[in-house]
Protein backbone atom coordinates (compact mmCIF):
# COMPACT_ATOMS: atom_id res chain seq x y z
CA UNK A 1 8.75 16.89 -13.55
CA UNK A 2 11.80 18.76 -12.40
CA UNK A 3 13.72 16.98 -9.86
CA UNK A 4 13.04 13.39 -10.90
CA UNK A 5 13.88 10.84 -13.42
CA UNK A 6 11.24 10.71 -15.48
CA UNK A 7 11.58 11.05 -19.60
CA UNK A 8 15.04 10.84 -20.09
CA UNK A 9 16.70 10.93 -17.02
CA UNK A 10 17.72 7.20 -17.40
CA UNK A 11 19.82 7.99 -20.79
CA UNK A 12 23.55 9.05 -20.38
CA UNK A 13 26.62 7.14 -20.55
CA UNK A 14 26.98 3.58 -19.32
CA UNK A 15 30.19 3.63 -17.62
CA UNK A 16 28.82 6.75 -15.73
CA UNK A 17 26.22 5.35 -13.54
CA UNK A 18 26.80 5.48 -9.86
CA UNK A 19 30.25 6.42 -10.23
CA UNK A 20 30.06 9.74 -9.14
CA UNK A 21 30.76 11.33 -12.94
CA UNK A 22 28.04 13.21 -14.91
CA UNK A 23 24.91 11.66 -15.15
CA UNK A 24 22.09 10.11 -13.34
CA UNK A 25 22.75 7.96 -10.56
CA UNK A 26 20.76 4.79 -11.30
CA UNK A 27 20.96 3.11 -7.55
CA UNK A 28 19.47 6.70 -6.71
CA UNK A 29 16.68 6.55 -9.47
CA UNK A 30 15.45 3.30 -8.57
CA UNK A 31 15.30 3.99 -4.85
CA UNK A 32 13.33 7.25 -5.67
CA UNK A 33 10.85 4.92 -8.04
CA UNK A 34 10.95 2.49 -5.51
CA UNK A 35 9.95 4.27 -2.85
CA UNK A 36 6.88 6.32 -5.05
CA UNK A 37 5.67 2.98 -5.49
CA UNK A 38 6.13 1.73 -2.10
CA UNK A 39 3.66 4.48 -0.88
CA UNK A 40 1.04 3.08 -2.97
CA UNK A 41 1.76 -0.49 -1.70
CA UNK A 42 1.99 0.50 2.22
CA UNK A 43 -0.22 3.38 2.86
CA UNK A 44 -0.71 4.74 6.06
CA UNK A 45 -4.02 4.50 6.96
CA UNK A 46 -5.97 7.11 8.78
CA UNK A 47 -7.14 7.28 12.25
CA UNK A 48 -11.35 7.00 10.96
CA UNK A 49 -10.45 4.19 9.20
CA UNK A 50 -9.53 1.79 11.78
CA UNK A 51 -12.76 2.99 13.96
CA UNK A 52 -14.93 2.58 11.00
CA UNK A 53 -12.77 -1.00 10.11
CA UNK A 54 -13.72 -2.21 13.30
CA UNK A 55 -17.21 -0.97 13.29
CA UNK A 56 -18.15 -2.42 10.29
CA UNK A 57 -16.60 -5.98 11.15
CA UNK A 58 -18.22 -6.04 14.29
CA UNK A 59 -21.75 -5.36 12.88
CA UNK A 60 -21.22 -8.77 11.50
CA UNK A 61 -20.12 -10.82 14.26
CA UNK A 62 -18.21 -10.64 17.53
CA UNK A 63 -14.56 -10.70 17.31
CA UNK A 64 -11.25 -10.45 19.47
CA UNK A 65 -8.70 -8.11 18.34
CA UNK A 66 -6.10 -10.38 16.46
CA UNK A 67 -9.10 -11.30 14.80
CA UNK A 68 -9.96 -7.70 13.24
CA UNK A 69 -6.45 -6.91 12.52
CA UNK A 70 -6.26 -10.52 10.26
CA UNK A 71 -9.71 -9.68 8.57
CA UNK A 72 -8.83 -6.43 7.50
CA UNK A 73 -5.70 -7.31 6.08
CA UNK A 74 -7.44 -10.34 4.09
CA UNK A 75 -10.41 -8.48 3.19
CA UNK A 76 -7.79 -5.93 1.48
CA UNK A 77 -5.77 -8.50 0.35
CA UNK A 78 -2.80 -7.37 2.29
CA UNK A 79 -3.10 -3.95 1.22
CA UNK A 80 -3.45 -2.64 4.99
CA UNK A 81 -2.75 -4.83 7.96
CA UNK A 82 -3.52 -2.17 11.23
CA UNK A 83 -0.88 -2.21 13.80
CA UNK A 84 -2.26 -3.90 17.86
CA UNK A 85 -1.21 -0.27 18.77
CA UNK A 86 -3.64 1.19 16.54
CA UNK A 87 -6.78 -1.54 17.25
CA UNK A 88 -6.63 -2.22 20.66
CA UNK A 89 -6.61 1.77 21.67
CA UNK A 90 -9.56 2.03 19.17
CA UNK A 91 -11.52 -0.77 20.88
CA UNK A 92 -10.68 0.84 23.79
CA UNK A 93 -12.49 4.27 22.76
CA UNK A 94 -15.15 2.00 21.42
CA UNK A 95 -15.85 0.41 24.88
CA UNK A 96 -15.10 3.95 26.54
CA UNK A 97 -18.03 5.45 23.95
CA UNK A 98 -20.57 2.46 25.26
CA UNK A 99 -20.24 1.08 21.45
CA UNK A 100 -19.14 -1.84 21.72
CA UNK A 101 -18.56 -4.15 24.86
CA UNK A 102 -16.42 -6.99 25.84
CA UNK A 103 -16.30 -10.32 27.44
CA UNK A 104 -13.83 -12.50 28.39
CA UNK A 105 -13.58 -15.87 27.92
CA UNK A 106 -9.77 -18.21 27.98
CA UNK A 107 -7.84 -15.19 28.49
CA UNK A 108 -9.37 -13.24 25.11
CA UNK A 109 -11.27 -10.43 25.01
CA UNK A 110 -14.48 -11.34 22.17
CA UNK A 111 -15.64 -7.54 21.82
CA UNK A 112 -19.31 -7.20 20.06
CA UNK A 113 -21.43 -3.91 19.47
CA UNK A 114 -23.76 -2.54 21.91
CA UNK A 115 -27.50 -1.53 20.77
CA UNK A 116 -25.52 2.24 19.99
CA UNK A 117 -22.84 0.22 18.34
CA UNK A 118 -25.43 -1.15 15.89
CA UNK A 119 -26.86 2.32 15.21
CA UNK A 120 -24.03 3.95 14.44
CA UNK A 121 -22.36 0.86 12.18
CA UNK A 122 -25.59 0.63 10.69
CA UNK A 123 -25.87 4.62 10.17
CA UNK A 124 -22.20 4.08 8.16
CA UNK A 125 -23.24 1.12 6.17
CA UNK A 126 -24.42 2.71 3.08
CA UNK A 127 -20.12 4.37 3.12
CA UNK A 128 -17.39 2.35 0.85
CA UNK A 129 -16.00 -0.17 3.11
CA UNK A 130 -13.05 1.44 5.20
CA UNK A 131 -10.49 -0.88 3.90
CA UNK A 132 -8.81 -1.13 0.27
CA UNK A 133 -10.01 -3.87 -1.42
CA UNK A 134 -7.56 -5.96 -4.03
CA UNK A 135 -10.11 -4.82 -7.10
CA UNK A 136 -9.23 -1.10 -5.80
CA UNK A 137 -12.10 -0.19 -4.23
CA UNK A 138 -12.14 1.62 -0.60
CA UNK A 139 -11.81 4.88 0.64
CA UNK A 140 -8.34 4.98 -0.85
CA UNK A 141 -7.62 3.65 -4.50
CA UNK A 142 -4.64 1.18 -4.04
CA UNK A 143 -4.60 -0.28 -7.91
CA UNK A 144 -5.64 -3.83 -9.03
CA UNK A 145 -4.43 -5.49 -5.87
CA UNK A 146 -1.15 -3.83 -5.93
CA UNK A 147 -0.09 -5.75 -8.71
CA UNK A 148 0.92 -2.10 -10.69
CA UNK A 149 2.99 -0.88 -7.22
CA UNK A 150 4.53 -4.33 -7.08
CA UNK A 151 5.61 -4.73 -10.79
CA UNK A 152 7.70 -1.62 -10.66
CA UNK A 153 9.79 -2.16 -7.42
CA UNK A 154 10.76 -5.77 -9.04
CA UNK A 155 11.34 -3.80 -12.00
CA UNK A 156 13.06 -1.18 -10.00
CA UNK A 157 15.23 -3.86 -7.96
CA UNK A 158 16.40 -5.57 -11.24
CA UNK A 159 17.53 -2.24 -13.16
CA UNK A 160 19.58 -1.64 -9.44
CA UNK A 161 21.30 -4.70 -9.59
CA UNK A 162 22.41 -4.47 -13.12
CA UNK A 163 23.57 -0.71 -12.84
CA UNK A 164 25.66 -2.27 -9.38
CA UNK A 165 26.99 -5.26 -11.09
CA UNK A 166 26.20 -5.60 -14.80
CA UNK A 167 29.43 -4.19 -17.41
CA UNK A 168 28.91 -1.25 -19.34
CA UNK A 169 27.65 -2.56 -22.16
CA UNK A 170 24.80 -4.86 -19.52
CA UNK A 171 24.12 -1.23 -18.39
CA UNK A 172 23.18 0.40 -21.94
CA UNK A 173 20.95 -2.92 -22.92
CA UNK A 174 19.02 -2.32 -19.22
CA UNK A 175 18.68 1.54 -20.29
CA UNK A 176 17.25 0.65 -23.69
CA UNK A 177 14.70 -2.04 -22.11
CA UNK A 178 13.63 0.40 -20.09
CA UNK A 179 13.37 3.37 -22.37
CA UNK A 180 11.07 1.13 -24.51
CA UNK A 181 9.47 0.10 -21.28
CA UNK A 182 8.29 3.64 -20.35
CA UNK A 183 7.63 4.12 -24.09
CA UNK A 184 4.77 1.33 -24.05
CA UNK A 185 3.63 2.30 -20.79
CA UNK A 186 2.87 5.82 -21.80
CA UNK A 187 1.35 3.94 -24.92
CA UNK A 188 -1.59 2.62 -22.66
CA UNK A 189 -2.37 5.11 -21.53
CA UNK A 190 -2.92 6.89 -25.14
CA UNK A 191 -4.99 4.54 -26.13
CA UNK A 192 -8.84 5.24 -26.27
């Protein structure tokens, strides 16, 4: 993997890290892994998948917006939480479609599916659900809940503050953890 830190890319001298001598830069190596796992973590979802989102939510019972944006992001465990400016503009296309409808009642919009509404949610229904769920289902895999993606940018986040603060000899003890770290995660992955 040219270009990254992978294998060992984390080896070198201690006193050289992020001092501008030869050798990795660890602040810069765990801000590259941190941001690869970050992606996993918060994915940007794609257009479909709010329209399908709020489809499939609505085939089960009326709902105002706020309301569609929180079940989403509890159904996949926090793994997507849609943006108002991506779910109201969708509900809007809905409506504009003749799928869904709306009704106002204290100020809130309650929006519910039409008769075509309940065609075409129930012509979907037999799809993945349109949101990641935490056991890594969905149209996109996201891991066990994230728990992978959020286990390395801790891990990530500690190595940075020890090659910012920790003494030379700190640094060469976090290099050989996580040597042996990578070592044992490769491991896994050789077993059958």
């Amino acid at each position: 993997m040219s270009g990254s830190y992978m294998g060992d890319g984390f080896t070198g001298s201690p006193g050289s890290w992020g001092q501008g001598r030869s050798g990795p830069n660890l602040w810069e190596a765990m801000e590259q892994l941190r941001g690869m796992f970050e992606q996993k973590v918060a994915p940007r979802m794609g257009r479909g998948d709010v329209r399908a989102a709020v489809l499939a939510l609505l085939a089960e019972k009326p709902m105002h917006g706020y309301q569609i944006i929180s079940e989403i992001s509890e159904r996949s465990g926090g793994a997507w939480k849609p943006s108002a400016g991506s779910v109201y503009p969708t509900l809007q296309q809905l409506a504009d479609e003749g799928l869904i409808s709306a009704e106002e009642s204290n100020g809130r919009k309650t929006y519910s599916l039409t008769e075509a509404g309940k065609a075409e949610a129930e012509a979907s229904a037999d799809r993945p659900a349109p949101w990641p769920t935490p056991s890594g289902g969905g149209p996109r895999d996201f891991g066990h809940g994230g728990a992978l993606p959020k286990a390395g940018i801790e891990l990530a986040q500690a190595a940075a503050q020890v090659g910012r603060s920790g003494t030379p000899e700190q640094v060469q003890q976090a290099v050989d953890v996580l040597d042996e770290a990578r070592r044992r995660l490769y491991s896994i992955l050789a077993q059958d």
